[in-house]
C-alpha atoms as a PDB file:
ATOM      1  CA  UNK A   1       0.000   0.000   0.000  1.00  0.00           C
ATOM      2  CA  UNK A   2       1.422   3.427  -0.832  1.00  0.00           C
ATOM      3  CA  UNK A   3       1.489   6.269   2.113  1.00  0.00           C
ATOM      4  CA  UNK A   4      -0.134   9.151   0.728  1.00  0.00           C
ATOM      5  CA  UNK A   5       0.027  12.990   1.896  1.00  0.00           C
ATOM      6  CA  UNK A   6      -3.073  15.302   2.446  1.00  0.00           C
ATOM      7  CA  UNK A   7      -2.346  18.584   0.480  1.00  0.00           C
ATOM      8  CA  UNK A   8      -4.007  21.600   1.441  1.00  0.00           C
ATOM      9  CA  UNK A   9      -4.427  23.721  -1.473  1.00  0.00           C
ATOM     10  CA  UNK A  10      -4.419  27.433  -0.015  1.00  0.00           C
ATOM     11  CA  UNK A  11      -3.166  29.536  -3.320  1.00  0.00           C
ATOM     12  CA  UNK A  12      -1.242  28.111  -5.847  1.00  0.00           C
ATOM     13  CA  UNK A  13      -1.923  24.105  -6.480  1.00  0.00           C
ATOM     14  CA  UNK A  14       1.842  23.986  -8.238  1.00  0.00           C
ATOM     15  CA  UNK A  15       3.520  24.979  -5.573  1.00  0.00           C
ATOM     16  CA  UNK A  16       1.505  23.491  -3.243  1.00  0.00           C
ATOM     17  CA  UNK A  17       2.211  19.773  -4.564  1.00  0.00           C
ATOM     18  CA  UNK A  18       5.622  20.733  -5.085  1.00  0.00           C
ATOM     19  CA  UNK A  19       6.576  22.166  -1.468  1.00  0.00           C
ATOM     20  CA  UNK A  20       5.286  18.589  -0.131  1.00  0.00           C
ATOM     21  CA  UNK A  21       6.705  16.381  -2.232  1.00  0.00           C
ATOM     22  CA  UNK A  22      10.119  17.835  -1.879  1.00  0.00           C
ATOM     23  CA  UNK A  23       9.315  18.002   2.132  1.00  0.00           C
ATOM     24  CA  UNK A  24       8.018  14.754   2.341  1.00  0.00           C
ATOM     25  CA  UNK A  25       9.043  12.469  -0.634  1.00  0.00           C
ATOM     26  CA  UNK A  26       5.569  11.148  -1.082  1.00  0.00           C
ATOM     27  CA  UNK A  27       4.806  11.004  -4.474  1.00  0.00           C
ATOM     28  CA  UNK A  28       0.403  10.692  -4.206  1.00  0.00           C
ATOM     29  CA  UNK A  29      -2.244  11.781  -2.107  1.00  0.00           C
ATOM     30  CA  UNK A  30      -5.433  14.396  -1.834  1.00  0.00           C
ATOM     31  CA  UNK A  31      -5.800  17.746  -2.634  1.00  0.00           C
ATOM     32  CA  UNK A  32      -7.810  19.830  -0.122  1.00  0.00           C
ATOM     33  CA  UNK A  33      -9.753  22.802  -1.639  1.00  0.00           C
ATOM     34  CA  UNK A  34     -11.155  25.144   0.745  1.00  0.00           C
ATOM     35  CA  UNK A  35     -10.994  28.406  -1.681  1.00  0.00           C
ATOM     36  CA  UNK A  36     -13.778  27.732  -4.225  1.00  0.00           C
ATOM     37  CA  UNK A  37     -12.098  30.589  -6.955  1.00  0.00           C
ATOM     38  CA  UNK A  38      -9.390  27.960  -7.379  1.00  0.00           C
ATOM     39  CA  UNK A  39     -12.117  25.714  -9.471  1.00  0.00           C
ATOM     40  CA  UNK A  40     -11.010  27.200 -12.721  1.00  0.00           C
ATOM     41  CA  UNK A  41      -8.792  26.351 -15.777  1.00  0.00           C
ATOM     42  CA  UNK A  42      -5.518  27.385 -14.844  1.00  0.00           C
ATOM     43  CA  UNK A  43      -5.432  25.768 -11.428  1.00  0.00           C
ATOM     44  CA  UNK A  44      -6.134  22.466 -13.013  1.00  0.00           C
ATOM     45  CA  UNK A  45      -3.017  23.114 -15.398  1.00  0.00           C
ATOM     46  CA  UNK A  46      -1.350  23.936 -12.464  1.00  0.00           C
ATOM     47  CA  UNK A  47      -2.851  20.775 -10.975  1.00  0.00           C
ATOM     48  CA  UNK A  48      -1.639  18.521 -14.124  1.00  0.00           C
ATOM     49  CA  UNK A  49       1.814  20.001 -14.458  1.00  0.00           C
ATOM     50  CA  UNK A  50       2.938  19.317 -10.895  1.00  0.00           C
ATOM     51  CA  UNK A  51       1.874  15.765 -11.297  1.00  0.00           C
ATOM     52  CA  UNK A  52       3.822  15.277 -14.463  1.00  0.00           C
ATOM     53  CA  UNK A  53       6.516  17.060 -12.790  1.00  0.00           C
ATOM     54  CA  UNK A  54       7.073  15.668  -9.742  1.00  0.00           C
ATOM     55  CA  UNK A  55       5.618  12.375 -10.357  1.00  0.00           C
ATOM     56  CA  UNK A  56       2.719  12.852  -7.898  1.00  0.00           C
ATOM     57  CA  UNK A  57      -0.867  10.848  -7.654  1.00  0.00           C
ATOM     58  CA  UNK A  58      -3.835  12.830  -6.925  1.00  0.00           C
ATOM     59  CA  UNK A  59      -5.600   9.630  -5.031  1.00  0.00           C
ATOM     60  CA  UNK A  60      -8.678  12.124  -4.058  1.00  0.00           C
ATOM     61  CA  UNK A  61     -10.058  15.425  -4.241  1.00  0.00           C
ATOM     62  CA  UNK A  62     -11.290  17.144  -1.011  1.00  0.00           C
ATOM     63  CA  UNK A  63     -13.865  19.454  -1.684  1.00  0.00           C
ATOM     64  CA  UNK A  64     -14.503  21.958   0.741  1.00  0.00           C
ATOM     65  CA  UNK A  65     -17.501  24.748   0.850  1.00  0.00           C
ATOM     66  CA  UNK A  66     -18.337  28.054   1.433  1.00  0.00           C
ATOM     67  CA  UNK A  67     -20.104  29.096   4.608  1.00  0.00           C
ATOM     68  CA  UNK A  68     -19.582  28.714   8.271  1.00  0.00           C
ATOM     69  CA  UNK A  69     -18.089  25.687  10.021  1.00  0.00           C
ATOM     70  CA  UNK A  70     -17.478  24.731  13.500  1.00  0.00           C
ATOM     71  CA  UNK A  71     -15.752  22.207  14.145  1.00  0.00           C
ATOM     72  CA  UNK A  72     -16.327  21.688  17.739  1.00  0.00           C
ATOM     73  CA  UNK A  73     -18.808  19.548  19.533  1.00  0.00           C
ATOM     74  CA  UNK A  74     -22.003  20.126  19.455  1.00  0.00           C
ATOM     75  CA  UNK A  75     -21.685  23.086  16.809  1.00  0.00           C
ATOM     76  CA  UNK A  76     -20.378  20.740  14.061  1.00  0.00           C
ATOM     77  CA  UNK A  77     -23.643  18.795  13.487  1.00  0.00           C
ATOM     78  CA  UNK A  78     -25.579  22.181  12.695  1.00  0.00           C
ATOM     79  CA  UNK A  79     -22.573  24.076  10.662  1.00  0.00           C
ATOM     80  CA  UNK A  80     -21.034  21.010   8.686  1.00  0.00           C
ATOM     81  CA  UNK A  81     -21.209  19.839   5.708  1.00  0.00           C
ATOM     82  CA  UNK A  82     -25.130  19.735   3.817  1.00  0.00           C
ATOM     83  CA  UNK A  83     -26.550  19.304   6.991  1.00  0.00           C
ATOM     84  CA  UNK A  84     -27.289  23.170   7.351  1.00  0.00           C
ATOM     85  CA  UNK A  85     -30.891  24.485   5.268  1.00  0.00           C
ATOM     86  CA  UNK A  86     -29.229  27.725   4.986  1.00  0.00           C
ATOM     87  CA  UNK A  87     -26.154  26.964   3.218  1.00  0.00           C
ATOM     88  CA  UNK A  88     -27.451  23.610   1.582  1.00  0.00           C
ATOM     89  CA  UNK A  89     -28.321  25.245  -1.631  1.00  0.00           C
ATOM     90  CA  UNK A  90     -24.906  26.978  -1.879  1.00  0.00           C
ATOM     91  CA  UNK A  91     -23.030  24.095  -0.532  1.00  0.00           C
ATOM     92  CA  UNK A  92     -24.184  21.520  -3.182  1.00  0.00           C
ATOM     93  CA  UNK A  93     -22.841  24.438  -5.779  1.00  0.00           C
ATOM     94  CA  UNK A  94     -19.567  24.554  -4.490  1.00  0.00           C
ATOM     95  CA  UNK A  95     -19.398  20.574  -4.458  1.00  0.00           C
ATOM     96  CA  UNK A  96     -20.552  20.259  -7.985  1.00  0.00           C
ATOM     97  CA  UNK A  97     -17.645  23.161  -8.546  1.00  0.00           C
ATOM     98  CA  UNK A  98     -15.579  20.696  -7.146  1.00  0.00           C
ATOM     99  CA  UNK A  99     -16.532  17.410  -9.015  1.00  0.00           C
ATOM    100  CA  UNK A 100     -16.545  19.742 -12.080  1.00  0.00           C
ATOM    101  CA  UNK A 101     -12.420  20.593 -10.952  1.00  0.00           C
ATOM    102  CA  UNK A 102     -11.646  16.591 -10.036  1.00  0.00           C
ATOM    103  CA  UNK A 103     -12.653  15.630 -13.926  1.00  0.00           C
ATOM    104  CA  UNK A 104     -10.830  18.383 -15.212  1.00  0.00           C
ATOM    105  CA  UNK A 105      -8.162  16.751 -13.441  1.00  0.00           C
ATOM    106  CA  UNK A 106      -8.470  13.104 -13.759  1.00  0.00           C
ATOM    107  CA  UNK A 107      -9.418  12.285 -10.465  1.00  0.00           C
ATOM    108  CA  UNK A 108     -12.271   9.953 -10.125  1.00  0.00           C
ATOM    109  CA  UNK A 109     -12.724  10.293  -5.977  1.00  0.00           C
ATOM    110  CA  UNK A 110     -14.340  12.972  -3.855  1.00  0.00           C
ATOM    111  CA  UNK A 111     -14.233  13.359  -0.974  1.00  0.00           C
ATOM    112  CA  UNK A 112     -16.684  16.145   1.430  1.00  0.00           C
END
């Protein structure tokens, strides 16, 4: 089984992918997305070319989404995920943003 890495994607996928790979030596893992204006053309060619690059797996895309979140016990079950009626709408946006960015990709898993 390969050891994978979880990558969170905060500005610039490239570098991103890069600064852990040379940090770490693992060569696959997930992308977290948290910033929903990365879903666009460029960060997926950003995406692509550190893979061919560095010789790094995208195992899974972590799509994140826009609103607030608490992590915290008990606040987590009403702010999390679709759970929420006020930012359920919005939130199934952003993840179809996201499933939209894991084809462009390649990457057949995601993960929310």
């Amino acid at each position: 089984m390969k050891v994978g890495i979880a990558i969170h994607v905060e500005k610039d996928p490239y570098e991103s992918i890069k600064k852990n790979v040379e940090e770490t030596g693992l060569h696959n893992g997930q992308l977290l997305f948290w910033d929903m204006s990365l879903y666009n053309e460029e960060s997926a060619e950003k995406v692509k070319r550190a893979c061919r690059e560095f010789d790094f797996e995208v195992t899974g895309l972590w799509c994140g989404w826009s609103g607030k979140v608490i992590w915290s016990y008990p606040e987590k079950y009403r702010t999390v995920g679709l759970v929420p009626a006020e930012t359920r709408a919005q939130r199934v946006e952003d993840i179809l943003k996201g499933a939209w960015f894991a084809n462009e990709i390649g990457v057949k898993t995601l993960i929310t």
